[in-house]
N, C-alpha and C. Protein backbone atom coordinates (compact mmCIF):
# COMPACT_ATOMS: atom_id res chain seq x y z
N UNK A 1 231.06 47.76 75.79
CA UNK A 1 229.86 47.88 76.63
C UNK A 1 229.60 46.56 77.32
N UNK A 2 228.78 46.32 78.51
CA UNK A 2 228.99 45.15 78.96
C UNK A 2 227.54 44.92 78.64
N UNK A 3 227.29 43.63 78.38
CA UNK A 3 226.89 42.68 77.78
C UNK A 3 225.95 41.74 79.77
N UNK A 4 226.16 41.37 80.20
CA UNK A 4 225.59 40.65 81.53
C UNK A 4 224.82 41.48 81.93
N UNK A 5 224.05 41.49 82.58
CA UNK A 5 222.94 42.25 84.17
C UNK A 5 224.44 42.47 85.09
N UNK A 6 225.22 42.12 85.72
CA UNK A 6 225.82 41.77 86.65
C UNK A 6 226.69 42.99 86.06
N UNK A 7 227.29 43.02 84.65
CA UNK A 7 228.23 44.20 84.42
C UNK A 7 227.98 45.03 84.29
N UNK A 8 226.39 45.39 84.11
CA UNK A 8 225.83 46.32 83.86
C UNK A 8 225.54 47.45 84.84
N UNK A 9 225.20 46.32 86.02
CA UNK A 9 224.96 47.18 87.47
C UNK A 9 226.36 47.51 88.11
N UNK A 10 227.75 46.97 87.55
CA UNK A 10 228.65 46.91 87.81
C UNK A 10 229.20 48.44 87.49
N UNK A 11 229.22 48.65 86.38
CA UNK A 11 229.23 49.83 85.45
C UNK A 11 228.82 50.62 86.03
N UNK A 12 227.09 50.87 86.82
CA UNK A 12 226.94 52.16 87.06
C UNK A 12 227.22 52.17 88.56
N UNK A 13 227.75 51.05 89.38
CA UNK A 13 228.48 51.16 90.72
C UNK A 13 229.81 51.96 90.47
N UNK A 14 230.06 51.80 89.19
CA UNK A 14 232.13 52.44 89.35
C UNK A 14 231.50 53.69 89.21
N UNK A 15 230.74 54.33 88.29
CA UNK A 15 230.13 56.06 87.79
C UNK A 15 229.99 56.39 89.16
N UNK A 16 229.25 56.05 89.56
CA UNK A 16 228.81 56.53 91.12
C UNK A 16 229.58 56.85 92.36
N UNK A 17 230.98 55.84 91.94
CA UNK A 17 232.09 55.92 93.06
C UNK A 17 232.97 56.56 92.34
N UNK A 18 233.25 56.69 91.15
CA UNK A 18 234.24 57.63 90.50
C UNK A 18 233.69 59.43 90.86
N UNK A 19 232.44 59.72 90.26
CA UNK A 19 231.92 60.97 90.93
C UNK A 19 232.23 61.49 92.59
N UNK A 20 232.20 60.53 93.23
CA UNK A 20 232.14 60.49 94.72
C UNK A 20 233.61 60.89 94.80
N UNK A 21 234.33 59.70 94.58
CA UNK A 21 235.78 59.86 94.22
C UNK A 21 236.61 61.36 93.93
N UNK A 22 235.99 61.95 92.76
CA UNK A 22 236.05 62.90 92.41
C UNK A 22 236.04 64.32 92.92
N UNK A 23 234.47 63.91 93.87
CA UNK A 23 234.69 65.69 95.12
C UNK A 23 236.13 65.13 95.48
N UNK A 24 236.02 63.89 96.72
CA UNK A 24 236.92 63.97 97.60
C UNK A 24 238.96 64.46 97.19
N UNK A 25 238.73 63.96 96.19
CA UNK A 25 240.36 64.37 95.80
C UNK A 25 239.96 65.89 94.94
N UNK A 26 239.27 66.76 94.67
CA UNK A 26 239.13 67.75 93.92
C UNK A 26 239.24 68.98 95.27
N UNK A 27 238.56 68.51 96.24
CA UNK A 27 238.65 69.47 97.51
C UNK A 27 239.95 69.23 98.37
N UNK A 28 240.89 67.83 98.16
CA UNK A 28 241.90 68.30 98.62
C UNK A 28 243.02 69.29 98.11
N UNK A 29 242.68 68.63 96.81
CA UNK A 29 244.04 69.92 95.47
C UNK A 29 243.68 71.09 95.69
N UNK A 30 242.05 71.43 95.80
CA UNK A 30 242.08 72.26 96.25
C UNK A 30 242.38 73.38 97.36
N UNK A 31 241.90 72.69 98.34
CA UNK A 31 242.90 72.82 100.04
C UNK A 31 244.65 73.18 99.55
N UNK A 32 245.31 72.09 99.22
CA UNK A 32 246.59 72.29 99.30
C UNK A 32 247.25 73.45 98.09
N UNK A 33 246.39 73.70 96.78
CA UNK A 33 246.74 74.94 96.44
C UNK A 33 246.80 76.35 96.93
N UNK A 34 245.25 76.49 98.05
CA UNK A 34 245.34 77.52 98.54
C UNK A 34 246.27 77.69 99.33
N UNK A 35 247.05 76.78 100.03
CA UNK A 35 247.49 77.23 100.94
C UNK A 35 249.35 77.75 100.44
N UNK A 36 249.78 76.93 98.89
CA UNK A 36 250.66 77.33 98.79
C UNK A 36 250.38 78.63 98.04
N UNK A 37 249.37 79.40 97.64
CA UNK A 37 249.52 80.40 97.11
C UNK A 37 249.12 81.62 98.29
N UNK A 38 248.75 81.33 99.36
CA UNK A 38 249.34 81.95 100.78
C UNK A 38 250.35 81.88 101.00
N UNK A 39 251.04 81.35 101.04
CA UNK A 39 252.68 80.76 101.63
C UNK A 39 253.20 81.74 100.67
N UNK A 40 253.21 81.76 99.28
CA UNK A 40 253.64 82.89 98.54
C UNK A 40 253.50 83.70 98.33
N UNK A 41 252.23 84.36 98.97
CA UNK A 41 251.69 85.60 99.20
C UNK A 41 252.49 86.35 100.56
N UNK A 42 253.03 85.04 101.42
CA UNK A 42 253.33 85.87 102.79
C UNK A 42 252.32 85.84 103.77
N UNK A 43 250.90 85.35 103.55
CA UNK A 43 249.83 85.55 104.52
C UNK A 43 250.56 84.32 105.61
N UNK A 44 250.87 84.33 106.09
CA UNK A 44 251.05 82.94 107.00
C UNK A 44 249.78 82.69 107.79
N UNK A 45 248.78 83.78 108.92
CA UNK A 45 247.69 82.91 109.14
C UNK A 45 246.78 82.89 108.35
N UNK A 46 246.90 83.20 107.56
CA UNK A 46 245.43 82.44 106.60
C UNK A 46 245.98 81.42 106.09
N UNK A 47 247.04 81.45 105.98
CA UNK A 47 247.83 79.37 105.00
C UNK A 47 247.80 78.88 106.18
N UNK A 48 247.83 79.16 107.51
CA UNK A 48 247.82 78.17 108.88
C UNK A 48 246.13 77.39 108.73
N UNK A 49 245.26 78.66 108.55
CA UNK A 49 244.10 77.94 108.61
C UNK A 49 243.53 77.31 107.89
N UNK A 50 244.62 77.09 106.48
CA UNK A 50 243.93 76.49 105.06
C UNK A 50 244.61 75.31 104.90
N UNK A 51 245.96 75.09 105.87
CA UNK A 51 246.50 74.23 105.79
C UNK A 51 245.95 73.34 107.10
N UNK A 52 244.87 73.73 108.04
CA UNK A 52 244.31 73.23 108.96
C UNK A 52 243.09 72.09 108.11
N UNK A 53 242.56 72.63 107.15
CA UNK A 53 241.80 72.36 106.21
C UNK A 53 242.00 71.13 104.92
N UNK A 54 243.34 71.42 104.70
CA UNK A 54 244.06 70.89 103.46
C UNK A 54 244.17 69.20 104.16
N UNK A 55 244.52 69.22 105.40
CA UNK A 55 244.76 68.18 106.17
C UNK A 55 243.75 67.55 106.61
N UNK A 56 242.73 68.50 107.35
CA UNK A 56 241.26 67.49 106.84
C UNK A 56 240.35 67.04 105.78
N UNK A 57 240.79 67.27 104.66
CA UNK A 57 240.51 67.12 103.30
C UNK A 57 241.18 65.73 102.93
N UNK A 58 242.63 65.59 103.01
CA UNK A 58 243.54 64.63 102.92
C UNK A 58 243.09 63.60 103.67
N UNK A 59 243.12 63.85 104.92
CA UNK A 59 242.74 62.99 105.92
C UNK A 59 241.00 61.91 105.44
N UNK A 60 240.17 62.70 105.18
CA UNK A 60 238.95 62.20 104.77
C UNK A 60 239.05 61.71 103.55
N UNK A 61 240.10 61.69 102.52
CA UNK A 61 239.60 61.09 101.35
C UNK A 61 240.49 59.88 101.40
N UNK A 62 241.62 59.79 102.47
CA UNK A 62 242.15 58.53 102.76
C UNK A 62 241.58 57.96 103.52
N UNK A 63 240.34 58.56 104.45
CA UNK A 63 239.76 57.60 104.96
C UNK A 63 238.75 56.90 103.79
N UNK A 64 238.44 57.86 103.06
CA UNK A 64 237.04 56.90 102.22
C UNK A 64 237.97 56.26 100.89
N UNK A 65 238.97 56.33 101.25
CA UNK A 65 239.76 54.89 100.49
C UNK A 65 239.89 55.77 98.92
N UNK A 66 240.04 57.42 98.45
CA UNK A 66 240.34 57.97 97.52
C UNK A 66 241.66 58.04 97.03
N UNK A 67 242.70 57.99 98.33
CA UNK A 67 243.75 57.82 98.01
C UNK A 67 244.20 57.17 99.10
N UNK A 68 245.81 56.61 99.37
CA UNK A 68 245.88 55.77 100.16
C UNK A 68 246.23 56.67 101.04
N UNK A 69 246.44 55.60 102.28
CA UNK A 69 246.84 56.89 103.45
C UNK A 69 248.58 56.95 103.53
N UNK A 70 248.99 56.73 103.26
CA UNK A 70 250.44 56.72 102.94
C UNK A 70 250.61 58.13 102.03
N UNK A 71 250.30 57.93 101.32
CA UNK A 71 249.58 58.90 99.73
C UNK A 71 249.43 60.59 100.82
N UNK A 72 248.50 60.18 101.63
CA UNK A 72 247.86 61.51 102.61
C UNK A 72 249.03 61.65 103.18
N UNK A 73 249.73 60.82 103.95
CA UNK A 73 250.66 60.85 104.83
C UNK A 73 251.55 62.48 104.29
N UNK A 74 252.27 61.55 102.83
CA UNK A 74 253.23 62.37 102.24
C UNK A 74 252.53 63.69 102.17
N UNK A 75 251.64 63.91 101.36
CA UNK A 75 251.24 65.33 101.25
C UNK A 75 251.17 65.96 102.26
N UNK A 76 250.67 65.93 103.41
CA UNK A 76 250.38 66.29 104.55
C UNK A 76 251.99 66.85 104.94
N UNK A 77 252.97 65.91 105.15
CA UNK A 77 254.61 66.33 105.44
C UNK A 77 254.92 67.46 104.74
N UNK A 78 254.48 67.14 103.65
CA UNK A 78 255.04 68.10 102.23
C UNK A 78 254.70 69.33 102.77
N UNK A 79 253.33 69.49 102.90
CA UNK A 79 252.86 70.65 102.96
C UNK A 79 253.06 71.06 104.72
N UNK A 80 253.48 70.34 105.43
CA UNK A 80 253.79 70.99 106.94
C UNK A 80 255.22 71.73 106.93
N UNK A 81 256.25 70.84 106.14
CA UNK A 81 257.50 71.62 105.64
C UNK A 81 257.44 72.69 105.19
N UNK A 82 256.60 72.96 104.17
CA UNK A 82 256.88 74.27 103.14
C UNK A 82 256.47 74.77 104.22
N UNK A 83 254.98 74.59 104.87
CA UNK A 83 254.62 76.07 106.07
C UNK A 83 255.74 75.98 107.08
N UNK A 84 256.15 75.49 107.53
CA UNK A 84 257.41 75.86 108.55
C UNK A 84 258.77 76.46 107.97
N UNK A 85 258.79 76.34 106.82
CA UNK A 85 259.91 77.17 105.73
C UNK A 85 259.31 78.63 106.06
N UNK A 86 258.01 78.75 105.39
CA UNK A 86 257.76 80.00 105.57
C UNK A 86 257.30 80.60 106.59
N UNK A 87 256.89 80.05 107.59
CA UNK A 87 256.72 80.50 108.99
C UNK A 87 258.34 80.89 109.45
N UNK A 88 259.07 80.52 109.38
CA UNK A 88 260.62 80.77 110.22
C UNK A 88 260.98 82.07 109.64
N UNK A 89 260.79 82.03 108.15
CA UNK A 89 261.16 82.98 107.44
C UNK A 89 260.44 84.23 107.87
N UNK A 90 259.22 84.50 107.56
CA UNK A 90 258.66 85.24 108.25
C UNK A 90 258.90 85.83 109.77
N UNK A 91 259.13 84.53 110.68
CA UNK A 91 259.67 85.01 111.99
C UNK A 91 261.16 86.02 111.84
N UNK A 92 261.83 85.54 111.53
CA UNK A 92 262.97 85.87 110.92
C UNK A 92 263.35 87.56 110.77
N UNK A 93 262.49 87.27 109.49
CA UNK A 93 261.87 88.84 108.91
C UNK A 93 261.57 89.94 109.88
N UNK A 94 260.68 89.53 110.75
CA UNK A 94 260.23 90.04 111.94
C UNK A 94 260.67 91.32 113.10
């Protein structure tokens, strides 16, 4: 437990940014699950528009410094690949 005034207020600055912390990366996993369990469903536009989502999710929590943006970068690729896997496929199918 900290012991100073200074660690104390310190302490409940990290609670406060860990919570905060917490939406922002909880709504991207979230974003990027839905969209691969579209992708495996076959819906392709509803994973277009969740993956429209997934990316502004990513995008905003690397901006508020939740994860890095490098970090966003990759996921973002990751998840533009798999939808263009299954978009072709689908075309394909067609």
């Amino acid at each position: 437990m900290p012991n100073t005034r200074s660690a104390k207020k310190e302490m409940r600055k990290a609670e406060k940014r860990r919570i905060r912390n917490r939406y922002y990366r909880s709504r991207a996993r979230t974003y990027i699950k839905r969209v691969r369990k579209l992708l495996g469903e076959g819906r392709i536009e509803e994973a277009r528009e969740a993956l429209r989502l997934a990316v502004k999710a990513l995008d905003k929590a690397a901006q508020k410094g939740v994860i890095h943006k490098n970090n966003a970068a990759r996921r973002k690729s990751r998840l533009m690949r798999l939808f263009n896997k299954y978009a072709v496929q689908a075309s394909a199918e067609t």
